[in-house]
C-alpha atoms as a PDB file:
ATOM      1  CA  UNK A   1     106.586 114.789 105.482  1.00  0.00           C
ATOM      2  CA  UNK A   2     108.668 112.187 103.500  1.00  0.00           C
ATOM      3  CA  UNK A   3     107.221 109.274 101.328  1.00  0.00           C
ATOM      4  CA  UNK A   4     109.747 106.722  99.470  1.00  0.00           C
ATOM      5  CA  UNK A   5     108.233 104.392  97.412  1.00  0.00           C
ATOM      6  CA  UNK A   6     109.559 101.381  95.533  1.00  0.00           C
ATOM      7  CA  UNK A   7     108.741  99.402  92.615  1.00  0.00           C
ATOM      8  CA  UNK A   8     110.252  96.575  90.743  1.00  0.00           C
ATOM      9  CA  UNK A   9     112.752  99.436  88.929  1.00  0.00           C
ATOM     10  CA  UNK A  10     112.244 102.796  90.590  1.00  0.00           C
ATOM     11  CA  UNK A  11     112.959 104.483  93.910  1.00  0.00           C
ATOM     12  CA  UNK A  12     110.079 107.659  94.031  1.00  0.00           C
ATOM     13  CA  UNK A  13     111.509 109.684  96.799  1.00  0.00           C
ATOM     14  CA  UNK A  14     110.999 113.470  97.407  1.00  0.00           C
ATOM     15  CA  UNK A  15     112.043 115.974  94.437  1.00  0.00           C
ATOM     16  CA  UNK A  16     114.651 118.427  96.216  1.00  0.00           C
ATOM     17  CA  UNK A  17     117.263 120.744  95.544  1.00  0.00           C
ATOM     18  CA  UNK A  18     120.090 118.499  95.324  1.00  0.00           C
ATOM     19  CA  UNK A  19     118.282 117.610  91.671  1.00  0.00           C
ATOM     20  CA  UNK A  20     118.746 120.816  90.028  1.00  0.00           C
ATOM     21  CA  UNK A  21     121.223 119.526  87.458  1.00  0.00           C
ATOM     22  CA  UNK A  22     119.521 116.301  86.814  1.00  0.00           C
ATOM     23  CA  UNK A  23     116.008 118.015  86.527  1.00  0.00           C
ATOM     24  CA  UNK A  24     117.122 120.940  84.616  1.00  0.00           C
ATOM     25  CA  UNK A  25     118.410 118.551  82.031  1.00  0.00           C
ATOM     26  CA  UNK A  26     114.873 117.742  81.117  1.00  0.00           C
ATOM     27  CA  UNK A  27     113.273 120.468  82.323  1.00  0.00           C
ATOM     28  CA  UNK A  28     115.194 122.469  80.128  1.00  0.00           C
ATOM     29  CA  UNK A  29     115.228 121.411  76.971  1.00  0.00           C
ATOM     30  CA  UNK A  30     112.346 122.314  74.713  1.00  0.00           C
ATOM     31  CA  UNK A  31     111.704 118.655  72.865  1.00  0.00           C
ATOM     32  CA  UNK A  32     111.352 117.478  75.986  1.00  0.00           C
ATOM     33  CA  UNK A  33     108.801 120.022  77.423  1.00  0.00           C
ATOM     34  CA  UNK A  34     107.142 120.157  74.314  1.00  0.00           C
ATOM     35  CA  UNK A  35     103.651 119.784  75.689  1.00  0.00           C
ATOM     36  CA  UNK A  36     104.974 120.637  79.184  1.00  0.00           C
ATOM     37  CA  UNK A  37     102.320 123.877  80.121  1.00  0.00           C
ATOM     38  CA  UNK A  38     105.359 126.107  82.083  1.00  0.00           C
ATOM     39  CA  UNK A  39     108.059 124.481  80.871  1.00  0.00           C
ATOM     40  CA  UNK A  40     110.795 124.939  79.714  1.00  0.00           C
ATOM     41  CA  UNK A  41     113.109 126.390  82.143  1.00  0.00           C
ATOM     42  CA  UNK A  42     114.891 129.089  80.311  1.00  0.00           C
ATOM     43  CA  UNK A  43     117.992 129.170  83.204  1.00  0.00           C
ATOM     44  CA  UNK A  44     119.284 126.346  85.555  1.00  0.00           C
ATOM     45  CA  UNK A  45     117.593 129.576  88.420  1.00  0.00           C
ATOM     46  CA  UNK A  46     114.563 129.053  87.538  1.00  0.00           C
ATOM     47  CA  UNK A  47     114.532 125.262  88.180  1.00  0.00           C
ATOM     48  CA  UNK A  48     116.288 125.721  91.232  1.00  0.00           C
ATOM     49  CA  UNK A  49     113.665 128.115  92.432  1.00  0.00           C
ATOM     50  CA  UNK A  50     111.151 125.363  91.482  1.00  0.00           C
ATOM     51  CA  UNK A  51     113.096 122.661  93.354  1.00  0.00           C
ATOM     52  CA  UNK A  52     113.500 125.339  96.160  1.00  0.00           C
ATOM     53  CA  UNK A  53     109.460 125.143  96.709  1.00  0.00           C
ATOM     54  CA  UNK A  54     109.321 121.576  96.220  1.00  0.00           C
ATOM     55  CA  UNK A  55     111.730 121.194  98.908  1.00  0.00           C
ATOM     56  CA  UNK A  56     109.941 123.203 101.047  1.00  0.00           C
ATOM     57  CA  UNK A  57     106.247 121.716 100.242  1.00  0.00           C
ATOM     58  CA  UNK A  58     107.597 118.864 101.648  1.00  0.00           C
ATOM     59  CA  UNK A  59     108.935 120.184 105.084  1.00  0.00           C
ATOM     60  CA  UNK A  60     104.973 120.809 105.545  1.00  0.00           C
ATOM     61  CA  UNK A  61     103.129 118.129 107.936  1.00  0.00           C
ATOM     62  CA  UNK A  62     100.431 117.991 105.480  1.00  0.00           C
ATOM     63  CA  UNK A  63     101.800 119.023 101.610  1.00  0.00           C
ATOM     64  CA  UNK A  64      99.475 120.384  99.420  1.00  0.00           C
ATOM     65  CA  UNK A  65     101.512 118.793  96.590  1.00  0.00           C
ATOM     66  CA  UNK A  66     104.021 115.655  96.430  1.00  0.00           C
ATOM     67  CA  UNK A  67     106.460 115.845  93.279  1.00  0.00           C
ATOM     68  CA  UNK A  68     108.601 112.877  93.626  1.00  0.00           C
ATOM     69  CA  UNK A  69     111.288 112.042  91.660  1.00  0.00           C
ATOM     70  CA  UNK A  70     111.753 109.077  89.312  1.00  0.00           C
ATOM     71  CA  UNK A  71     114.953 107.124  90.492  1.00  0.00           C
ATOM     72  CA  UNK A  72     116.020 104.711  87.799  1.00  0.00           C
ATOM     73  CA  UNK A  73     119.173 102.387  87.894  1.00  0.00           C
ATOM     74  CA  UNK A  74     120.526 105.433  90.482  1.00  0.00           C
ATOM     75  CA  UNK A  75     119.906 108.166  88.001  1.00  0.00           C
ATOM     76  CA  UNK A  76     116.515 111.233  88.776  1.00  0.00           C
ATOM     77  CA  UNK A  77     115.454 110.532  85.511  1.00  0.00           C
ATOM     78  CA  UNK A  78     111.738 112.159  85.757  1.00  0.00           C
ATOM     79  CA  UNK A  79     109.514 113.320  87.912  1.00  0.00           C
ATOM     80  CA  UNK A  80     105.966 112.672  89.364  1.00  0.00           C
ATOM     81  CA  UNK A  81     103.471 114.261  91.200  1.00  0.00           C
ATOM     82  CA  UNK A  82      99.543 114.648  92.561  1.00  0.00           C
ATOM     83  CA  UNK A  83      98.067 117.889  93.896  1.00  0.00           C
ATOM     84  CA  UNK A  84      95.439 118.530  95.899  1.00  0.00           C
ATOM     85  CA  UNK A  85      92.182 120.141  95.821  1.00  0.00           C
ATOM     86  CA  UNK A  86      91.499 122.399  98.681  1.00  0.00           C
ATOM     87  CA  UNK A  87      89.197 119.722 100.144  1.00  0.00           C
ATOM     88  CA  UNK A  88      91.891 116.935 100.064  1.00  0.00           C
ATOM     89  CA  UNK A  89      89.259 114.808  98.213  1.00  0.00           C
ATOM     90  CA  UNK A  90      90.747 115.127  94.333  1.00  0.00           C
ATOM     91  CA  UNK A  91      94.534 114.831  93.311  1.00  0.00           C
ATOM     92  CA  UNK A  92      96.115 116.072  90.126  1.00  0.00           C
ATOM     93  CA  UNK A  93      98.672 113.680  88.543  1.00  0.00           C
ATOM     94  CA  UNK A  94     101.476 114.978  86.529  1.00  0.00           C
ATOM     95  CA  UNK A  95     104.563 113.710  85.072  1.00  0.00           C
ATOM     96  CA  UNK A  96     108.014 114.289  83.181  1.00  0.00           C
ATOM     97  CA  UNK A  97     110.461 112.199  82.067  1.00  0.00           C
ATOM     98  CA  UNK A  98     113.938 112.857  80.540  1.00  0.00           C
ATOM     99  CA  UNK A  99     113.893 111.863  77.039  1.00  0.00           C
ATOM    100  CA  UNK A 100     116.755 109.402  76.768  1.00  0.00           C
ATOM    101  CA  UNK A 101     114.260 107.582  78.745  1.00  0.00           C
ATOM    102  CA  UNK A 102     110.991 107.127  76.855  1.00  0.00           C
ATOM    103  CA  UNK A 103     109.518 104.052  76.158  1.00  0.00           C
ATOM    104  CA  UNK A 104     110.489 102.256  78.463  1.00  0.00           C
ATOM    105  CA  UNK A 105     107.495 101.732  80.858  1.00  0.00           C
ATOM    106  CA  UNK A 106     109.105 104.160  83.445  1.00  0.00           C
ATOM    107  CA  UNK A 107     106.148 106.863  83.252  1.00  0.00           C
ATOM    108  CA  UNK A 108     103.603 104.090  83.618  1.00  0.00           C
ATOM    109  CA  UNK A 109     105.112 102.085  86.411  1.00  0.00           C
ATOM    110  CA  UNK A 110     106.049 105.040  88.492  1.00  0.00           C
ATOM    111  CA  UNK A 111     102.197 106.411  87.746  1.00  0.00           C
ATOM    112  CA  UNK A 112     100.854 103.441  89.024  1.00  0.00           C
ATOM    113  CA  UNK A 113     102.870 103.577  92.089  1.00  0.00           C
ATOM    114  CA  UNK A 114     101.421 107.017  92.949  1.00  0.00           C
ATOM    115  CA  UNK A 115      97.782 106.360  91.778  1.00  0.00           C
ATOM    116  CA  UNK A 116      98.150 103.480  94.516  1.00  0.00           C
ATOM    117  CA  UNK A 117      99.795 106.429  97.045  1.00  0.00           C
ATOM    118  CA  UNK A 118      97.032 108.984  96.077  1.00  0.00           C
ATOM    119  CA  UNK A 119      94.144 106.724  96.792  1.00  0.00           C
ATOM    120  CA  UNK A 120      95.820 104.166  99.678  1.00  0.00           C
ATOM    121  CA  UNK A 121      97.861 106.624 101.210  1.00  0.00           C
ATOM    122  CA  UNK A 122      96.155 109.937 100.880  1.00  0.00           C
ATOM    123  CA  UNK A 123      92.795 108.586 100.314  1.00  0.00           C
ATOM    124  CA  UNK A 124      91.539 110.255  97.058  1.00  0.00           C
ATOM    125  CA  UNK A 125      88.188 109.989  95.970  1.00  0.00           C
ATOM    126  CA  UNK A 126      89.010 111.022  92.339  1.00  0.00           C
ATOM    127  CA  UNK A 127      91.668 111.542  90.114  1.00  0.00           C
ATOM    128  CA  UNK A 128      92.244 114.228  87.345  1.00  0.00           C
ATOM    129  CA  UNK A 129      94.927 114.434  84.902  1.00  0.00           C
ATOM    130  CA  UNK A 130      95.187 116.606  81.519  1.00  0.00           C
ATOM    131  CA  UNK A 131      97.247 117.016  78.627  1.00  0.00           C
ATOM    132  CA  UNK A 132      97.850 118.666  75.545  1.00  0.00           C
ATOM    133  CA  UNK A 133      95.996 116.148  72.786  1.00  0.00           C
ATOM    134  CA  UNK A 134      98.629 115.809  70.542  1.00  0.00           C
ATOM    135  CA  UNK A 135     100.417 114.145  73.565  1.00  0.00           C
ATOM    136  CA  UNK A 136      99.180 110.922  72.570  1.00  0.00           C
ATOM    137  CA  UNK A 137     101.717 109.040  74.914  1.00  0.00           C
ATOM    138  CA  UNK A 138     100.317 110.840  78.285  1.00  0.00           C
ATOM    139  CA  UNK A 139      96.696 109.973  77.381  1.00  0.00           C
ATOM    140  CA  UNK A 140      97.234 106.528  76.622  1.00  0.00           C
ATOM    141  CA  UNK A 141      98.775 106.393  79.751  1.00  0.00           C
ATOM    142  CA  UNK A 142      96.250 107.889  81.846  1.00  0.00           C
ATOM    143  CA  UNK A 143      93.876 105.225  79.983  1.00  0.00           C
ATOM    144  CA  UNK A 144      96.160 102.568  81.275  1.00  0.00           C
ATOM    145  CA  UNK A 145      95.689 103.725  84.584  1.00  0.00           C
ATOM    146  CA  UNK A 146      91.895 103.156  84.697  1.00  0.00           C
ATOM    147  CA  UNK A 147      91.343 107.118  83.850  1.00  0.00           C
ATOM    148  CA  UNK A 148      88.442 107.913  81.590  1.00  0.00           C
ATOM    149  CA  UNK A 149      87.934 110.965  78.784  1.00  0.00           C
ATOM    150  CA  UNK A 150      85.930 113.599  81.130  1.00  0.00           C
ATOM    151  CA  UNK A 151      86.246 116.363  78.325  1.00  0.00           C
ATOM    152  CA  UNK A 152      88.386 116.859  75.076  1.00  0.00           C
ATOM    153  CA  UNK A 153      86.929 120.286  74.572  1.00  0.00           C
ATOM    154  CA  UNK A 154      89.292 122.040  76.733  1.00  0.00           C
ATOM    155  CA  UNK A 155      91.761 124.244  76.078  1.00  0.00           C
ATOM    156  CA  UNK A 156      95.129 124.772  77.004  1.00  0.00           C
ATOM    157  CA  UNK A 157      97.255 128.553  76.402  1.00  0.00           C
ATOM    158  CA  UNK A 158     101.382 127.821  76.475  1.00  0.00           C
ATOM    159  CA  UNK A 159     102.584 130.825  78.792  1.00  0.00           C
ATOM    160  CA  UNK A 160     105.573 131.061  77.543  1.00  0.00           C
ATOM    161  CA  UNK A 161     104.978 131.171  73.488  1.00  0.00           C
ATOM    162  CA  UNK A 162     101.123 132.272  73.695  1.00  0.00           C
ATOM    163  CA  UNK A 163     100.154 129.076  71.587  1.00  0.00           C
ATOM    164  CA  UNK A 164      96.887 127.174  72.246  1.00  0.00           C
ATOM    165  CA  UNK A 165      96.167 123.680  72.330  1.00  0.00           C
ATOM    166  CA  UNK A 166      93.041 121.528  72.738  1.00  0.00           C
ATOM    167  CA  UNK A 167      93.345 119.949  76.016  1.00  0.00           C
ATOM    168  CA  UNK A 168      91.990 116.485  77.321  1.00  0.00           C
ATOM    169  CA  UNK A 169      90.794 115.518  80.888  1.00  0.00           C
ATOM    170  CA  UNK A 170      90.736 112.510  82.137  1.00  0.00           C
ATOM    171  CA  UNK A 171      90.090 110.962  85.659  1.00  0.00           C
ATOM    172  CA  UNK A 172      89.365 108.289  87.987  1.00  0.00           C
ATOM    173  CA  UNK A 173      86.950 108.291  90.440  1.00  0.00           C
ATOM    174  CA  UNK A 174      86.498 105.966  93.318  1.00  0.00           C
ATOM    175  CA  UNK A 175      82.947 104.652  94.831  1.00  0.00           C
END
């Protein structure tokens, strides 16, 4: 299966193996994954074994998951995805973006480009989306999408340090 989509800025096209150095730069460094659940890659293997099942997800007719990557001025910069519930009803967004480019409206306009593909495209009913909530930037962007607060008392264990979080929900559902 492929998808590109365009916006006014960004080319989303699908996350593969040839991004390993451009992903691991992000997905790598621990300021950046700060609130990032199994992040951050310790070794540029271990985000090429990511990439590696990406790449194949997306050999599947039907993917269970689409990560796209965030194209921006010709640079992966970031990444986006929704995953699906074993129905195919409900999609999970999901995003990360390399730090030299925050705040620049690239994580919203690329999320609004797939919350149009998850519910055009793919035909969602609902969306979900969570996040740490002292990562005040992701949940004011999942407000700007249209998402609501389902729960703030979740919570959310780091695997990688063992620390705990409280975790917000929010989602979207469509009549």
């Amino acid at each position: 299966m492929y998808y590109e989509i365009k916006t006014d800025r960004l080319l989303l096209r699908p996350l593969n193996l040839s991004d390993w150095a451009t992903v691991h730069a992000y997905a790598g460094d621990e300021e950046n994954t700060t609130y990032m659940l199994w992040l951050p890659n310790d070794t540029a293997e271990e985000t090429k074994q990511f990439l590696s099942r990406v790449t194949d997800e997306w050999k599947k007719a039907a993917p269970d998951y689409y990560e796209f990557a965030i194209v921006f001025e010709g640079v992966q910069v970031g990444a986006i995805s929704v995953a699906l519930n074993d129905a195919r009803d409900t999609g999970e967004l999901g995003w990360v973006l390399n730090k030299r480019y925050w705040k620049r409206g690239i994580a919203a306009e690329a999320a609004f480009a797939i919350k149009e593909f998850a519910l055009d495209v793919l035909k969602l009913r609902k969306l979900v989306a969570h996040c740490d909530s002292r990562n005040t930037p992701s949940a004011d962007l999942m407000r700007k999408l249209g998402m609501t607060l389902e729960s703030d008392t979740g919570t959310r264990t780091y695997p990688k340090s063992g620390e705990t979080a409280r975790e917000l929900t929010y989602s979207l559902s469509v009549p």
